[in-house]
Protein backbone atom coordinates (compact mmCIF):
# COMPACT_ATOMS: atom_id res chain seq x y z
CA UNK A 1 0.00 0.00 0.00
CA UNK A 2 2.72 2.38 0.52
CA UNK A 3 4.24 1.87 -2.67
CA UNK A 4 0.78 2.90 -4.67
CA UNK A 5 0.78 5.76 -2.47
CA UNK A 6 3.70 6.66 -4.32
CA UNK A 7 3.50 5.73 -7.58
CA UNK A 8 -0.39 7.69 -7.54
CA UNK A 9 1.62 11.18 -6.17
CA UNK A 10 3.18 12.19 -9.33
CA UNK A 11 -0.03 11.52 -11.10
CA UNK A 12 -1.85 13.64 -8.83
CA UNK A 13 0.80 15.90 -8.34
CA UNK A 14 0.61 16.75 -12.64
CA UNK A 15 -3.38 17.37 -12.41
CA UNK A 16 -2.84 19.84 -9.79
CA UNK A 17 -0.10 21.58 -11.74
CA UNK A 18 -2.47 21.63 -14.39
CA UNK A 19 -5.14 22.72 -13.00
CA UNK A 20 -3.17 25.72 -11.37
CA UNK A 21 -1.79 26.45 -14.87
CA UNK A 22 -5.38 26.71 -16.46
CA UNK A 23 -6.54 29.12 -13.44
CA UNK A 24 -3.77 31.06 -14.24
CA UNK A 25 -4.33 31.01 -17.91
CA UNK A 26 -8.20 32.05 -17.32
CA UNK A 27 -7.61 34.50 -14.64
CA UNK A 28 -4.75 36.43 -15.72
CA UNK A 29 -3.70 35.82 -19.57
CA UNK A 30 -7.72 35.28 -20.76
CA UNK A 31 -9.30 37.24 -18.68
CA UNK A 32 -12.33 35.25 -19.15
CA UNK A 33 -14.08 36.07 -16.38
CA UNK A 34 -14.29 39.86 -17.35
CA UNK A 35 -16.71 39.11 -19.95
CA UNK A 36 -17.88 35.52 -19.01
CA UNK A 37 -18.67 36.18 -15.13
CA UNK A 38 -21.65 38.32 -14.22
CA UNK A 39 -20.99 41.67 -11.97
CA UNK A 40 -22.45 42.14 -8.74
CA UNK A 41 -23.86 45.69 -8.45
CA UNK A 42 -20.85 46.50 -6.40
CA UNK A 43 -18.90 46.22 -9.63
CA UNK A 44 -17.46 42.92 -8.29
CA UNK A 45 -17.48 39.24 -9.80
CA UNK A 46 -20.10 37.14 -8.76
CA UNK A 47 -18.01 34.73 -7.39
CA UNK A 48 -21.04 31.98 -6.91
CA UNK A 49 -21.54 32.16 -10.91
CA UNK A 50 -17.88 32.24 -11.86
CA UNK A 51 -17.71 31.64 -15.88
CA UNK A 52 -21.10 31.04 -16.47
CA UNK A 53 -22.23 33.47 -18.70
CA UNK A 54 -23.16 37.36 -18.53
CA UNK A 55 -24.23 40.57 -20.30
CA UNK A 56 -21.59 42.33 -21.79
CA UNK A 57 -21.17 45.60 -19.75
CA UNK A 58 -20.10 47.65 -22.93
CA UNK A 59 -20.73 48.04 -26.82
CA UNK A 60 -19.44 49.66 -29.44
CA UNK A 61 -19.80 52.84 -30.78
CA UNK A 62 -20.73 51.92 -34.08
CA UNK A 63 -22.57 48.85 -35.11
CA UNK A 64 -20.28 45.94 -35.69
CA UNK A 65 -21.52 42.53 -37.80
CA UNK A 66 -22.72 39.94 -35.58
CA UNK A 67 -21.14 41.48 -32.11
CA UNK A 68 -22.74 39.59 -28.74
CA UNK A 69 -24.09 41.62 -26.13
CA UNK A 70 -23.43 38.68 -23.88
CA UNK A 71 -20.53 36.00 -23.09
CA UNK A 72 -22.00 32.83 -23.00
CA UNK A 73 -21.31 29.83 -19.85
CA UNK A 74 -18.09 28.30 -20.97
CA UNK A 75 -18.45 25.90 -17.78
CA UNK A 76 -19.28 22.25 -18.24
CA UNK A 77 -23.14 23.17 -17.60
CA UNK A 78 -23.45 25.67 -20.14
CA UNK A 79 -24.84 25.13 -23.39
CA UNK A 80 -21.81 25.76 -25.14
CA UNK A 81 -19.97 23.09 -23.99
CA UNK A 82 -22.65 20.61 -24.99
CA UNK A 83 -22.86 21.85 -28.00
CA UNK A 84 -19.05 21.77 -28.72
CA UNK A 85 -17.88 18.94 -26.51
CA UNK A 86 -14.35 19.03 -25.31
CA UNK A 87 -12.65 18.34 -28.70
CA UNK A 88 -14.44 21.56 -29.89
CA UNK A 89 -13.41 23.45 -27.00
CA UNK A 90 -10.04 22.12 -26.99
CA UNK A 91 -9.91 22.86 -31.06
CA UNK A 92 -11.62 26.51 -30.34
CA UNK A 93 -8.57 27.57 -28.04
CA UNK A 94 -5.92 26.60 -30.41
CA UNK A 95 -6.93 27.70 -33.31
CA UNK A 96 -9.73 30.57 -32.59
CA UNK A 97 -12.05 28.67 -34.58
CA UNK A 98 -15.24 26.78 -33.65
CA UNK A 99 -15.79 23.24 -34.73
CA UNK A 100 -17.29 24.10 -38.14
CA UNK A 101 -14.16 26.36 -38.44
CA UNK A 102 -15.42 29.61 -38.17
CA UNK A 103 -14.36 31.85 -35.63
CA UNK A 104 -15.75 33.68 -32.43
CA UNK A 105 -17.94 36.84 -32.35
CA UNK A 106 -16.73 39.76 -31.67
CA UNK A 107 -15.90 41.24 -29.21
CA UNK A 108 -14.08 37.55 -28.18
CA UNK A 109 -10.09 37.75 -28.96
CA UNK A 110 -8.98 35.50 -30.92
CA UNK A 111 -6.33 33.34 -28.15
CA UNK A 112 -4.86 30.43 -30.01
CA UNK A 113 -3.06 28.32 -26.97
CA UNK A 114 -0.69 25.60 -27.61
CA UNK A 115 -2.69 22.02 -26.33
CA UNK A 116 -0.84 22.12 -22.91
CA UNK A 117 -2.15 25.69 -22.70
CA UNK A 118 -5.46 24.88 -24.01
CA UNK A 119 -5.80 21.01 -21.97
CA UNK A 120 -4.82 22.82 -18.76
CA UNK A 121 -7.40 26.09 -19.40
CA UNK A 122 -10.55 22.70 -20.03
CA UNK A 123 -8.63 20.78 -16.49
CA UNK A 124 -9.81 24.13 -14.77
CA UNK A 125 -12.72 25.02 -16.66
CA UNK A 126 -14.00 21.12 -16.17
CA UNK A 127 -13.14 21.73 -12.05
CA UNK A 128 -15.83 24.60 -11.90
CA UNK A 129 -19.25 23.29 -10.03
């Protein structure tokens, strides 16, 4: 038994690196949660609905083709992720591009990770509840 204990560590060990690695990635380089997380009327996240969709709290100042006035729920619950599975997810931050290969609405950047960028951002996104 103390051997397995051993042999598991690493393992685990990885999946929490990644996992730290894709909150980093969504908190700081992304900034997903600026568009993606609704504001309390404070101005402040709503921490208890982290990432699962919001109104857009700006627009621009002319009309622009096909621009969102909301971020959709990029958690595992949201419709998006349904839709797209984790292949399309995982195909959407490398390349910018949705499965049918067209890309995001404005105003979403167009982030192209490299896969240990992008698997570690759907580790993090899949650990949201």
């Amino acid at each position: 038994m103390f051997i397995l204990l051993f042999a598991v560590a690493p393992l685990v060990h990885a999946q929490d690196a990644k996992l730290d690695r894709g909150k980093y990635l969504v908190e700081n380089v992304g900034l997903c949660g600026d568009c993606h997380t609704p504001m309390l009327p404070t101005g402040q996240p709503d921490g208890s609905h982290v990432l699962r969709g919001a109104a857009l709290g700006f627009q621009p100042i002319h009309p622009i083709p096909k621009w969102n006035a909301a971020a959709p729920d990029i958690t595992p619950q949201g419709a998006l992720w349904k839709k797209w599975g984790e292949i399309g997810l995982l195909k959407f931050l490398q390349t910018a591009q949705d499965p049918h290969g067209h890309p995001a609405d404005p105003p979403m950047p167009a982030y192209k990770f490299n896969v240990q960028d992008a698997e570690a951002i759907l580790v993090y996104l899949k650990a949201l509840r």
